[in-house]
PDB file of N, CA and C in Angstrom:
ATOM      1  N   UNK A   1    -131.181 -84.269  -8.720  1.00  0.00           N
ATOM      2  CA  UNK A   1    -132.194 -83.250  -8.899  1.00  0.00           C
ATOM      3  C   UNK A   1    -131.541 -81.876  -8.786  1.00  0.00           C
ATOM      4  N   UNK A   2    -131.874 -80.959  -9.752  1.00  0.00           N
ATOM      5  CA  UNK A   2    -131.190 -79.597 -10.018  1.00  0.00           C
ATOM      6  C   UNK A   2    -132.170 -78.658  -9.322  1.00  0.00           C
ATOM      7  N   UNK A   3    -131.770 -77.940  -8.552  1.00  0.00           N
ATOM      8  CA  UNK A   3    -132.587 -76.914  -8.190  1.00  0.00           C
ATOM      9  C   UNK A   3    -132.094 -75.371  -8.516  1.00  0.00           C
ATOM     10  N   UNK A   4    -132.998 -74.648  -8.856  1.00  0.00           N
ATOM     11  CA  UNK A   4    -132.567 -73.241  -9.667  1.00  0.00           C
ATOM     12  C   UNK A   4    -132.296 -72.378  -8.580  1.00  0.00           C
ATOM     13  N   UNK A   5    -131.482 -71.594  -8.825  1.00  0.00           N
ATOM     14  CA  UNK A   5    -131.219 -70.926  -7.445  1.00  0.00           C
ATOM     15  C   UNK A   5    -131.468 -69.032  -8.149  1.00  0.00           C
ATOM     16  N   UNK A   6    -131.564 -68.060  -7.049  1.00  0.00           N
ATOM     17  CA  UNK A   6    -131.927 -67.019  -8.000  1.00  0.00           C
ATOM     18  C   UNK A   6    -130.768 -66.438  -8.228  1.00  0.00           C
ATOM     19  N   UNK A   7    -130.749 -65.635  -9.005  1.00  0.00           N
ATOM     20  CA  UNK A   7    -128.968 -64.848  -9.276  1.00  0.00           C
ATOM     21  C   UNK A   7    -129.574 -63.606  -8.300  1.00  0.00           C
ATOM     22  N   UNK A   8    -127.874 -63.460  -7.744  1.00  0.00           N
ATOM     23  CA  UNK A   8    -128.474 -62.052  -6.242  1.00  0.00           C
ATOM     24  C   UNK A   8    -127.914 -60.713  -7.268  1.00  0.00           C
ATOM     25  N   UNK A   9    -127.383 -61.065  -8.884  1.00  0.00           N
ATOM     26  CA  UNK A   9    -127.007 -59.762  -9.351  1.00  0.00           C
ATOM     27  C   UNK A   9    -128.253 -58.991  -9.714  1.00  0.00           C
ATOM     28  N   UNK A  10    -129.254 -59.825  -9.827  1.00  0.00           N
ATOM     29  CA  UNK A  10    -130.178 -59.210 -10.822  1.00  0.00           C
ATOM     30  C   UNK A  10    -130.616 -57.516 -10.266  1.00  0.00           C
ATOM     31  N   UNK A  11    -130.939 -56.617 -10.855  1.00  0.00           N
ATOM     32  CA  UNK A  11    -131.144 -55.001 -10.589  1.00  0.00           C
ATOM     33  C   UNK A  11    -132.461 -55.192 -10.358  1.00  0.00           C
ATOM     34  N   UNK A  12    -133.104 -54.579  -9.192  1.00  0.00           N
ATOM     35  CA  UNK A  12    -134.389 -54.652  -9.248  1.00  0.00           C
ATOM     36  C   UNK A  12    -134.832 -52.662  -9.359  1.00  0.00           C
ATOM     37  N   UNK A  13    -135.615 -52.502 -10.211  1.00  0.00           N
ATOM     38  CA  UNK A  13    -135.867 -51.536 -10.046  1.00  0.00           C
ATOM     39  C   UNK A  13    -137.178 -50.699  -9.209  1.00  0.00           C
ATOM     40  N   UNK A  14    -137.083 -49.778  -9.010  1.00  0.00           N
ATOM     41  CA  UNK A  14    -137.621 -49.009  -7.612  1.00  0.00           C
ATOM     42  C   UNK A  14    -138.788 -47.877  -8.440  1.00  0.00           C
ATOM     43  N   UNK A  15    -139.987 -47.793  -8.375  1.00  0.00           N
ATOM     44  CA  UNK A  15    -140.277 -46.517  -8.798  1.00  0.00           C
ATOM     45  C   UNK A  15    -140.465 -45.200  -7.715  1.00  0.00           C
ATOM     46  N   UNK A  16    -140.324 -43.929  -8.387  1.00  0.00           N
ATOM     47  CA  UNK A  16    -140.065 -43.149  -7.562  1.00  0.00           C
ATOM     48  C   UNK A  16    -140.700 -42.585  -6.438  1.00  0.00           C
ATOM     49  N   UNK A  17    -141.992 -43.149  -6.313  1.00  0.00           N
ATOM     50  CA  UNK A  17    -142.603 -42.892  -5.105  1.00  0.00           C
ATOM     51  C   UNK A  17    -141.870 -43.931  -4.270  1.00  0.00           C
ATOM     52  N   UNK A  18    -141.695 -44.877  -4.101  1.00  0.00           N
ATOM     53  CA  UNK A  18    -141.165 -45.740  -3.253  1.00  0.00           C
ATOM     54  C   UNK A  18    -139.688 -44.934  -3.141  1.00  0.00           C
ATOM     55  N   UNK A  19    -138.830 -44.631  -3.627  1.00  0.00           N
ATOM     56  CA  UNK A  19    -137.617 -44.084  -3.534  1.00  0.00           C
ATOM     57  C   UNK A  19    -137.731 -42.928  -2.800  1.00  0.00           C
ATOM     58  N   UNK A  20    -138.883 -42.350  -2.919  1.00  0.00           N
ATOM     59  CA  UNK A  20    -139.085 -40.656  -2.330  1.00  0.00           C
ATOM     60  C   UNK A  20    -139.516 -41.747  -0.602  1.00  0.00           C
ATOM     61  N   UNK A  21    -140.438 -42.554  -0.362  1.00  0.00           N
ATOM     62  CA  UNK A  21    -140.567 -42.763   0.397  1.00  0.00           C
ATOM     63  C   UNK A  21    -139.497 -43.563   1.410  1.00  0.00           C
ATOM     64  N   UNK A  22    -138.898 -44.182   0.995  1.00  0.00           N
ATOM     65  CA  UNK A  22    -137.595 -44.380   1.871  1.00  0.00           C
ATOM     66  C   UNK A  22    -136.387 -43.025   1.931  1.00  0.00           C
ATOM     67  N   UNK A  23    -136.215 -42.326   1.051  1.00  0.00           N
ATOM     68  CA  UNK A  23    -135.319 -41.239   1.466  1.00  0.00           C
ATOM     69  C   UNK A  23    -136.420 -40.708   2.779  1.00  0.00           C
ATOM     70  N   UNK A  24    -137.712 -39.978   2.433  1.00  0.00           N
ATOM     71  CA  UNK A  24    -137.823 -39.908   3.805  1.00  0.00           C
ATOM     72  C   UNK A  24    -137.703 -40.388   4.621  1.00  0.00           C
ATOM     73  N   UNK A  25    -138.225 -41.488   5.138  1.00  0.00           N
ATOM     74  CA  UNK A  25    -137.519 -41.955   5.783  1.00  0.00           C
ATOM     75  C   UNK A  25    -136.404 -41.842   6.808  1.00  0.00           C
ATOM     76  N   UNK A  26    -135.155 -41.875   5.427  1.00  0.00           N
ATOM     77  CA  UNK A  26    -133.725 -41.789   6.435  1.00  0.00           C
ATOM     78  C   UNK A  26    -133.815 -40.238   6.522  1.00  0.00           C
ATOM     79  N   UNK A  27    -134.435 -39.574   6.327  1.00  0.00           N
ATOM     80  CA  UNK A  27    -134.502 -38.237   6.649  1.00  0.00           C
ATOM     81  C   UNK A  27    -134.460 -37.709   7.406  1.00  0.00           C
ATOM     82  N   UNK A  28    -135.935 -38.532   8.173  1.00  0.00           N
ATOM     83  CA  UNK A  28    -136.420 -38.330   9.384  1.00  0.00           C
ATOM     84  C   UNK A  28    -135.684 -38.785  10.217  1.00  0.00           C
ATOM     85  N   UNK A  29    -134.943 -39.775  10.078  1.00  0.00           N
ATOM     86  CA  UNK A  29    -133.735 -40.088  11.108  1.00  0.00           C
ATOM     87  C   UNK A  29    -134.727 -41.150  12.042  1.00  0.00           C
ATOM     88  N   UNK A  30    -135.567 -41.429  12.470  1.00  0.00           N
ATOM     89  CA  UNK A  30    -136.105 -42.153  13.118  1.00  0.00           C
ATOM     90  C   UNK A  30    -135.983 -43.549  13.985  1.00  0.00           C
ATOM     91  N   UNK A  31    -135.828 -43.964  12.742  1.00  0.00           N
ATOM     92  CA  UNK A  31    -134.826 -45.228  12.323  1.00  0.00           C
ATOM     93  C   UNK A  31    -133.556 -45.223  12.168  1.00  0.00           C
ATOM     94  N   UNK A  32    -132.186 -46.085  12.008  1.00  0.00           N
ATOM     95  CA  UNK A  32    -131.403 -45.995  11.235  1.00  0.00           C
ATOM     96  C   UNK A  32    -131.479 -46.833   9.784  1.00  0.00           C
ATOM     97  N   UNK A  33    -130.441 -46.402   8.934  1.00  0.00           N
ATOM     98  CA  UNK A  33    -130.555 -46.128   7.876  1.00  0.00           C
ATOM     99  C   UNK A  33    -130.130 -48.184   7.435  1.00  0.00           C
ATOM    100  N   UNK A  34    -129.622 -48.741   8.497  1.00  0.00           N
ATOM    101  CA  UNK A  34    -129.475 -49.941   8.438  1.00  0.00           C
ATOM    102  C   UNK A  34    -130.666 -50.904   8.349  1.00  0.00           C
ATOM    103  N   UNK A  35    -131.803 -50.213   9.934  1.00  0.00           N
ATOM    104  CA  UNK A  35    -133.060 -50.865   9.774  1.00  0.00           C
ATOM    105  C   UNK A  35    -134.226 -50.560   8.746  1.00  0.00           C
ATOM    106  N   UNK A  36    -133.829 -49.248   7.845  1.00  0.00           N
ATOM    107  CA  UNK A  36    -134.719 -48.790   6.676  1.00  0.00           C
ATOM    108  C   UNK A  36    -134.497 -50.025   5.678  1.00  0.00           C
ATOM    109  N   UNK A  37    -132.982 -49.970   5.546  1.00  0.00           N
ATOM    110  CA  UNK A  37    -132.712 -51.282   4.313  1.00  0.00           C
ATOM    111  C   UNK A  37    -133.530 -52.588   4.621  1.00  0.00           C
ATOM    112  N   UNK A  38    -133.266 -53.104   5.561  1.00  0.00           N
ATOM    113  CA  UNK A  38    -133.630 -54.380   5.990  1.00  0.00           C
ATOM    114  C   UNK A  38    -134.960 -54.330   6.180  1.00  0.00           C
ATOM    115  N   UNK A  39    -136.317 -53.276   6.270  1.00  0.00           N
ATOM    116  CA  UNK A  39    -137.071 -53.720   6.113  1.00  0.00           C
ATOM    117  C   UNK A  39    -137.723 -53.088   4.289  1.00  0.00           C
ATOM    118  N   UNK A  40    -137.197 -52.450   3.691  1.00  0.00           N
ATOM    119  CA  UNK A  40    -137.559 -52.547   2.383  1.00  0.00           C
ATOM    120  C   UNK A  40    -136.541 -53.080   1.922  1.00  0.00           C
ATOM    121  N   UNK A  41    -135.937 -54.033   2.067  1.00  0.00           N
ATOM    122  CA  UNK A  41    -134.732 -54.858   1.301  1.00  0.00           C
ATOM    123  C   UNK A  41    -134.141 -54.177  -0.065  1.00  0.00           C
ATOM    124  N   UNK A  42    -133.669 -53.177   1.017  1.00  0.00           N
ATOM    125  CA  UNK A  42    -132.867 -51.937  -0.226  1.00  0.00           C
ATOM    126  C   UNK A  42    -131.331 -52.145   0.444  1.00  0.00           C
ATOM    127  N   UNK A  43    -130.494 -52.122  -0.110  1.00  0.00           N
ATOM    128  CA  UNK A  43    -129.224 -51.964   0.646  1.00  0.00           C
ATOM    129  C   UNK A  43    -128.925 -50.542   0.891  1.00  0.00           C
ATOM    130  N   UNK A  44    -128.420 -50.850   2.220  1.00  0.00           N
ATOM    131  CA  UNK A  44    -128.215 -49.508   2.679  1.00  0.00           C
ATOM    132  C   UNK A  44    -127.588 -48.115   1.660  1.00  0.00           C
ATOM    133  N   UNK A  45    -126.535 -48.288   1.113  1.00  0.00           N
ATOM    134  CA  UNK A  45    -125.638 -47.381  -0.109  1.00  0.00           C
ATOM    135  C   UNK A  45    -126.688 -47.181  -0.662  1.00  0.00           C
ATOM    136  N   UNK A  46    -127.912 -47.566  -1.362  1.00  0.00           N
ATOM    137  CA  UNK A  46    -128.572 -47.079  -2.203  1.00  0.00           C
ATOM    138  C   UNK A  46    -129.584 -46.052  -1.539  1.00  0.00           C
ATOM    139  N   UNK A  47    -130.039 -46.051  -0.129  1.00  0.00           N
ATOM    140  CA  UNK A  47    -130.918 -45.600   0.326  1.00  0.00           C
ATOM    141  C   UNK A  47    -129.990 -44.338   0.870  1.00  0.00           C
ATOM    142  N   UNK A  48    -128.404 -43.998   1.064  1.00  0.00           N
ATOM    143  CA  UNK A  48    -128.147 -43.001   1.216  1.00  0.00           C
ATOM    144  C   UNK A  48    -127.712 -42.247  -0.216  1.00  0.00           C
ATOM    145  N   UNK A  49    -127.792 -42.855  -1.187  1.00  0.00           N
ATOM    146  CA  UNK A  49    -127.847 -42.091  -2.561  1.00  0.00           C
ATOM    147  C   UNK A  49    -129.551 -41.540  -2.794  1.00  0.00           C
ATOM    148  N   UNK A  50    -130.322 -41.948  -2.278  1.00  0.00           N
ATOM    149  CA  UNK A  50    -131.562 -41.606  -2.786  1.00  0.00           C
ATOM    150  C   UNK A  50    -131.705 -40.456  -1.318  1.00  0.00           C
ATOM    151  N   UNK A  51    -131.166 -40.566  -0.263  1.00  0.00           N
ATOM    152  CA  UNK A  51    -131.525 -39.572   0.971  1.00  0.00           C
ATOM    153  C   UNK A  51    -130.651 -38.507   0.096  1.00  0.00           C
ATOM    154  N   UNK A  52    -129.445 -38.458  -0.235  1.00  0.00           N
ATOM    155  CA  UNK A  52    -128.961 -37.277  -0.661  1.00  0.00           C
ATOM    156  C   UNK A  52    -129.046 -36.522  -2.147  1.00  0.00           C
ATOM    157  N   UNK A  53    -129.610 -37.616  -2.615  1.00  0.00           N
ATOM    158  CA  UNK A  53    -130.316 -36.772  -4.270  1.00  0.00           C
ATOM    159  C   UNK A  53    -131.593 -36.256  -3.570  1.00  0.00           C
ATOM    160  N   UNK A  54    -132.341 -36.638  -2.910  1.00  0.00           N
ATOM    161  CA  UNK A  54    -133.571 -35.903  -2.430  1.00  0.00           C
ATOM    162  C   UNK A  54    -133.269 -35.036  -1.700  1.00  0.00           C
ATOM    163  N   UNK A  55    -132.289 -34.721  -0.623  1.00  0.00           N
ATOM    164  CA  UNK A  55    -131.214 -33.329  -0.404  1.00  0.00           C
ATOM    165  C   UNK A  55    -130.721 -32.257  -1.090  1.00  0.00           C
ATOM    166  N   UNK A  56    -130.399 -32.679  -1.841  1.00  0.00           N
ATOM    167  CA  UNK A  56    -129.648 -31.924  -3.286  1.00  0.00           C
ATOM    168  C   UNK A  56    -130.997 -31.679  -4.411  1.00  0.00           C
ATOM    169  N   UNK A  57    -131.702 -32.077  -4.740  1.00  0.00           N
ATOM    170  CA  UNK A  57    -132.438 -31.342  -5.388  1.00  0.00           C
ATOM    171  C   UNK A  57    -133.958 -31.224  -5.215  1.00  0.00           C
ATOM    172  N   UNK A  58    -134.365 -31.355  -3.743  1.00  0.00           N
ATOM    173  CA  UNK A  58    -135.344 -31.036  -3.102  1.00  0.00           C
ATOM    174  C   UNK A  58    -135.846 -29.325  -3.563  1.00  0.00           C
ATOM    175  N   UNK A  59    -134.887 -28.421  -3.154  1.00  0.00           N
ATOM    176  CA  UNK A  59    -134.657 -27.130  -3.368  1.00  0.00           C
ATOM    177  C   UNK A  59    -135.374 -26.744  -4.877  1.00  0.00           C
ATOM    178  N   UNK A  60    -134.822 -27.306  -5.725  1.00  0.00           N
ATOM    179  CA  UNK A  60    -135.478 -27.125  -7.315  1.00  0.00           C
ATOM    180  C   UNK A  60    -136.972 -27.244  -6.980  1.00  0.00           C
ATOM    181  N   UNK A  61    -137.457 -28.163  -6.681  1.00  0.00           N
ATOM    182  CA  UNK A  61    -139.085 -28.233  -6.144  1.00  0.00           C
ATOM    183  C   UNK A  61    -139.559 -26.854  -6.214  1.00  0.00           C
ATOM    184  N   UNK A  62    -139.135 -26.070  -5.261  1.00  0.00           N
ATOM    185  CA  UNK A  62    -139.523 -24.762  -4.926  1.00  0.00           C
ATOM    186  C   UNK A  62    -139.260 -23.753  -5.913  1.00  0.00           C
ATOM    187  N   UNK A  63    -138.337 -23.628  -6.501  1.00  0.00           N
ATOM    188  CA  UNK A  63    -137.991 -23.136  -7.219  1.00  0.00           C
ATOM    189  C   UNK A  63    -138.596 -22.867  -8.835  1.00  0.00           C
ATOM    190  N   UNK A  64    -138.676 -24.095  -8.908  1.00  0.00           N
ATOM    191  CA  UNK A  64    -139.614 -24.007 -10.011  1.00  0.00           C
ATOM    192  C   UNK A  64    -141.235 -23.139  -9.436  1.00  0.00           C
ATOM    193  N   UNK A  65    -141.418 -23.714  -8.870  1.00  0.00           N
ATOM    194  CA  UNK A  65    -142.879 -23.170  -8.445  1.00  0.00           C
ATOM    195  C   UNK A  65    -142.740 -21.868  -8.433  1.00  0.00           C
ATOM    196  N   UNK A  66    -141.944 -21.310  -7.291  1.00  0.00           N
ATOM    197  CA  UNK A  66    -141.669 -19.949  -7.618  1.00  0.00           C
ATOM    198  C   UNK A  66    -141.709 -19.754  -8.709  1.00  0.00           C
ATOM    199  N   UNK A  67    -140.812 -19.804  -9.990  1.00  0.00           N
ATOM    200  CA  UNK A  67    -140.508 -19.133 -10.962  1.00  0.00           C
ATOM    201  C   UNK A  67    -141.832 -19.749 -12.159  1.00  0.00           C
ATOM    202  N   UNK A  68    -142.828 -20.060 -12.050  1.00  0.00           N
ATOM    203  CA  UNK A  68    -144.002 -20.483 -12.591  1.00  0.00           C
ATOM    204  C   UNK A  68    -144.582 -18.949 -12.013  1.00  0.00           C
ATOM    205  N   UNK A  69    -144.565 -18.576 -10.676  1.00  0.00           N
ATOM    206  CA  UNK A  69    -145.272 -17.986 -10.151  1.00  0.00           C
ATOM    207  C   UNK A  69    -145.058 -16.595 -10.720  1.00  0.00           C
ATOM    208  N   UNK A  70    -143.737 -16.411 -10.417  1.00  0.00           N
ATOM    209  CA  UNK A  70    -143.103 -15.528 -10.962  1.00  0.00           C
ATOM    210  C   UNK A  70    -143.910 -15.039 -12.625  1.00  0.00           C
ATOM    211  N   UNK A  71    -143.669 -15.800 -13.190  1.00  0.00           N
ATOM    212  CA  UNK A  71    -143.966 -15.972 -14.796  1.00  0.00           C
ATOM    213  C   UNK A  71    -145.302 -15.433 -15.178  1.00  0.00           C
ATOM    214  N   UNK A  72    -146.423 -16.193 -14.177  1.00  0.00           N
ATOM    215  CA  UNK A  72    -147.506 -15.453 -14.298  1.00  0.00           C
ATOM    216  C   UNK A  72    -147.843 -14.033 -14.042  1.00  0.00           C
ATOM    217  N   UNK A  73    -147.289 -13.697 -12.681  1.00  0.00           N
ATOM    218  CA  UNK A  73    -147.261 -12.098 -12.491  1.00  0.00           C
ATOM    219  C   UNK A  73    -146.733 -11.576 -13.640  1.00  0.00           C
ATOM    220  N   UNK A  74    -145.493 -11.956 -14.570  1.00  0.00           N
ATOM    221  CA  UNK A  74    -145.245 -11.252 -15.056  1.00  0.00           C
ATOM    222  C   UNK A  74    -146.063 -10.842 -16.131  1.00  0.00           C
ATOM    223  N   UNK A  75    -146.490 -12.056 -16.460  1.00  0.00           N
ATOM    224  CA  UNK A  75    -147.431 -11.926 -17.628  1.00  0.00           C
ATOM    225  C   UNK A  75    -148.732 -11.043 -17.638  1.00  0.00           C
ATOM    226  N   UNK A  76    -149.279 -11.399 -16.806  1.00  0.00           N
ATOM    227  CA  UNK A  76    -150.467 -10.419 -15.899  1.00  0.00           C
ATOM    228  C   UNK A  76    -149.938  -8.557 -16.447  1.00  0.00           C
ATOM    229  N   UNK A  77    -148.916  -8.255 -15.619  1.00  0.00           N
ATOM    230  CA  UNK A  77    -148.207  -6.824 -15.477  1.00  0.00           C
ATOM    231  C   UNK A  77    -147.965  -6.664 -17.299  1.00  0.00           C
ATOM    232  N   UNK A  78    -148.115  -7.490 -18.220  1.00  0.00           N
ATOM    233  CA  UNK A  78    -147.711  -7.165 -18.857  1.00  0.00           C
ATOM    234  C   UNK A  78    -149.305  -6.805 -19.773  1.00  0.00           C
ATOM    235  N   UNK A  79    -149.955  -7.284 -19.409  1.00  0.00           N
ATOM    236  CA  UNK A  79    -151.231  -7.554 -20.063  1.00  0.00           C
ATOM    237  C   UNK A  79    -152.008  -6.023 -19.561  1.00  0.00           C
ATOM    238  N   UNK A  80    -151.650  -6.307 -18.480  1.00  0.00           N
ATOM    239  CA  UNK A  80    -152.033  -4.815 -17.797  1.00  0.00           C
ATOM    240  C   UNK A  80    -151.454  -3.803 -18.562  1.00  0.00           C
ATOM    241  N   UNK A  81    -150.203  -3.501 -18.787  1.00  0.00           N
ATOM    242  CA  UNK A  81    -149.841  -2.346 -19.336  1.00  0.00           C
ATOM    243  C   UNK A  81    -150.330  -2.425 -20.844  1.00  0.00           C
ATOM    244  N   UNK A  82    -150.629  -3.409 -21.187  1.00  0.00           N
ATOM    245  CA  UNK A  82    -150.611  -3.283 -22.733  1.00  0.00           C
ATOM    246  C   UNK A  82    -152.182  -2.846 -22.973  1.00  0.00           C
ATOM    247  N   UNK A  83    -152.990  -3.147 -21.618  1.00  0.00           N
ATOM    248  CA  UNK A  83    -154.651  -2.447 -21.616  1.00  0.00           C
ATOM    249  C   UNK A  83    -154.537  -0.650 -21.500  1.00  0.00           C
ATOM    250  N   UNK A  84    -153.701  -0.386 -20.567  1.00  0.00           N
ATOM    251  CA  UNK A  84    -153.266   0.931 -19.921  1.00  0.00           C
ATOM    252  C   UNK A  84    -153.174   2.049 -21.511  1.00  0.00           C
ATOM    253  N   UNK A  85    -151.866   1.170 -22.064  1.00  0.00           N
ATOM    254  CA  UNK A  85    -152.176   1.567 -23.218  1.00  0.00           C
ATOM    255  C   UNK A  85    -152.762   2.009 -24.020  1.00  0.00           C
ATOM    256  N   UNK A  86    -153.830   0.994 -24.864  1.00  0.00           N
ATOM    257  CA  UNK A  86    -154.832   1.026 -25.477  1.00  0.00           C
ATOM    258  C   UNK A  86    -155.985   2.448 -24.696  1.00  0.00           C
ATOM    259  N   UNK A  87    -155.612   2.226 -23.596  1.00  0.00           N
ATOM    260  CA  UNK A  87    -157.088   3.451 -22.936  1.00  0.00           C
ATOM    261  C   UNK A  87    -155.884   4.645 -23.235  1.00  0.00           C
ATOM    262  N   UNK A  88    -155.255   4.917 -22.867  1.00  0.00           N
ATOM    263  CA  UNK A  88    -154.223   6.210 -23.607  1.00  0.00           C
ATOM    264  C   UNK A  88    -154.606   6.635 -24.830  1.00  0.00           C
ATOM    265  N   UNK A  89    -154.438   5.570 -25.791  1.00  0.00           N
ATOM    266  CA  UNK A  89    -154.684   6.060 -27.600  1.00  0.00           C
ATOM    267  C   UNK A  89    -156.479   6.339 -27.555  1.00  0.00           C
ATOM    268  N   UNK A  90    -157.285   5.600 -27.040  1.00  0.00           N
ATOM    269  CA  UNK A  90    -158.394   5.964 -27.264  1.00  0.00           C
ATOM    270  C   UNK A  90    -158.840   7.421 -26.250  1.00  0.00           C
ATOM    271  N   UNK A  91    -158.129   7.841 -25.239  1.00  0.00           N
ATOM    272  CA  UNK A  91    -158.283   9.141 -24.770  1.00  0.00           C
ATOM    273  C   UNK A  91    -157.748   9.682 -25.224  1.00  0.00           C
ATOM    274  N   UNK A  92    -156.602   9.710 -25.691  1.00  0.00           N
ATOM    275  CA  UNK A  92    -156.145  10.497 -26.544  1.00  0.00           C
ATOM    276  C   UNK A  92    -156.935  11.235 -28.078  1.00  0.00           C
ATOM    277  N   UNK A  93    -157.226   9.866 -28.463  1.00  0.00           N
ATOM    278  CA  UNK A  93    -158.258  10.211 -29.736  1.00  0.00           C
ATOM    279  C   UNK A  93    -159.727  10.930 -29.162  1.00  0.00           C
ATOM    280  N   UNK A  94    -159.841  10.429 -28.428  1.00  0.00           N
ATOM    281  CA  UNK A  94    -161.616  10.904 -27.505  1.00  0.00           C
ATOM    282  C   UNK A  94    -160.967  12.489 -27.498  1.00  0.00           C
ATOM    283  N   UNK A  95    -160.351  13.105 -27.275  1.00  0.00           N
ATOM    284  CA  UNK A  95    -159.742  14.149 -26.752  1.00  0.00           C
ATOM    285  C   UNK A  95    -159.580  15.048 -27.825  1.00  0.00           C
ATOM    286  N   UNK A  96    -159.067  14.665 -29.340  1.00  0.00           N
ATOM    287  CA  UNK A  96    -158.782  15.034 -30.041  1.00  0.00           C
ATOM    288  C   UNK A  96    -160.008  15.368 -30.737  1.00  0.00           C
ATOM    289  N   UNK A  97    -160.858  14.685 -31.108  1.00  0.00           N
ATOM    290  CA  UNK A  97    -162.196  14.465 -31.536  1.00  0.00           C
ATOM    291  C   UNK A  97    -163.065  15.563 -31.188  1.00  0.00           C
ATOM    292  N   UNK A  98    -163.225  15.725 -29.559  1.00  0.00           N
ATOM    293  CA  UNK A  98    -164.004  16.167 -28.947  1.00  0.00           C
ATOM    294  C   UNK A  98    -163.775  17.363 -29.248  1.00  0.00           C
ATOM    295  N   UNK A  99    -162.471  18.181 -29.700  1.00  0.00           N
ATOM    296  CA  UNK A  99    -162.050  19.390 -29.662  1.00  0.00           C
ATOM    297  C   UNK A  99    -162.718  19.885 -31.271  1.00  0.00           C
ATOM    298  N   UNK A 100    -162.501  19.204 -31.740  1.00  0.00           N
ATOM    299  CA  UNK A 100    -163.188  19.584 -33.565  1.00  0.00           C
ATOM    300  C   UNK A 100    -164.182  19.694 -33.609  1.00  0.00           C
ATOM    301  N   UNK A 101    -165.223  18.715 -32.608  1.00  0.00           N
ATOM    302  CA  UNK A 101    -166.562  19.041 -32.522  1.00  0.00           C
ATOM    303  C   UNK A 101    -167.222  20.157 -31.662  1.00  0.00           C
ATOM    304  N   UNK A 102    -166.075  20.797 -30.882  1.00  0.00           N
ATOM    305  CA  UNK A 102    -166.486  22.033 -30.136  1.00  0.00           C
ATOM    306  C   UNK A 102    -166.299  23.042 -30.874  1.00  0.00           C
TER     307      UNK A 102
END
């Protein structure tokens, strides 16, 4: 009798909430990074590649946001001046007007 055995190469893949949630994890330090593996049956090496990509580009997070933020003010300031404007040429003209009719 043959019994199938599983292959231990096979890749299992992780989606990224689960990946975000074990880097925290070893983040937090709480645990070690030995007992994180063993209870999400991640091997350890992978869970300190996912603690230090979430290290390394945690920072961008913010960054972007900022510069969203950024983007809007600018846009705003720009909208603004381009109203500022428009009331210039029409006082200007109001001004001009007003003088011919005096």
């Amino acid at each position: 009798m043959e019994t199938m055995t599983k292959p231990s190469n096979i890749k299992r893949q992780h989606s990224a909430a689960f990946k975000l949630k074990v880097a925290l994890e070893a983040i937090k330090g709480v645990d070690t990074v030995s007992q994180i593996a063993s209870r999400y049956s991640v091997h350890p090496t992978q869970i300190k590649k996912w603690k230090q990509q979430v290290l390394d580009e945690g920072v961008a997070l913010f960054e972007k946001h900022q510069g969203s933020e950024l983007k809007k003010k600018d846009d705003l300031i720009e909208q603004l001046y381009t109203k500022i404007g428009q009331r210039e040429i029409e006082l200007d003209w109001l001004k001009k007007n007003l003088e011919s009719i005096e």
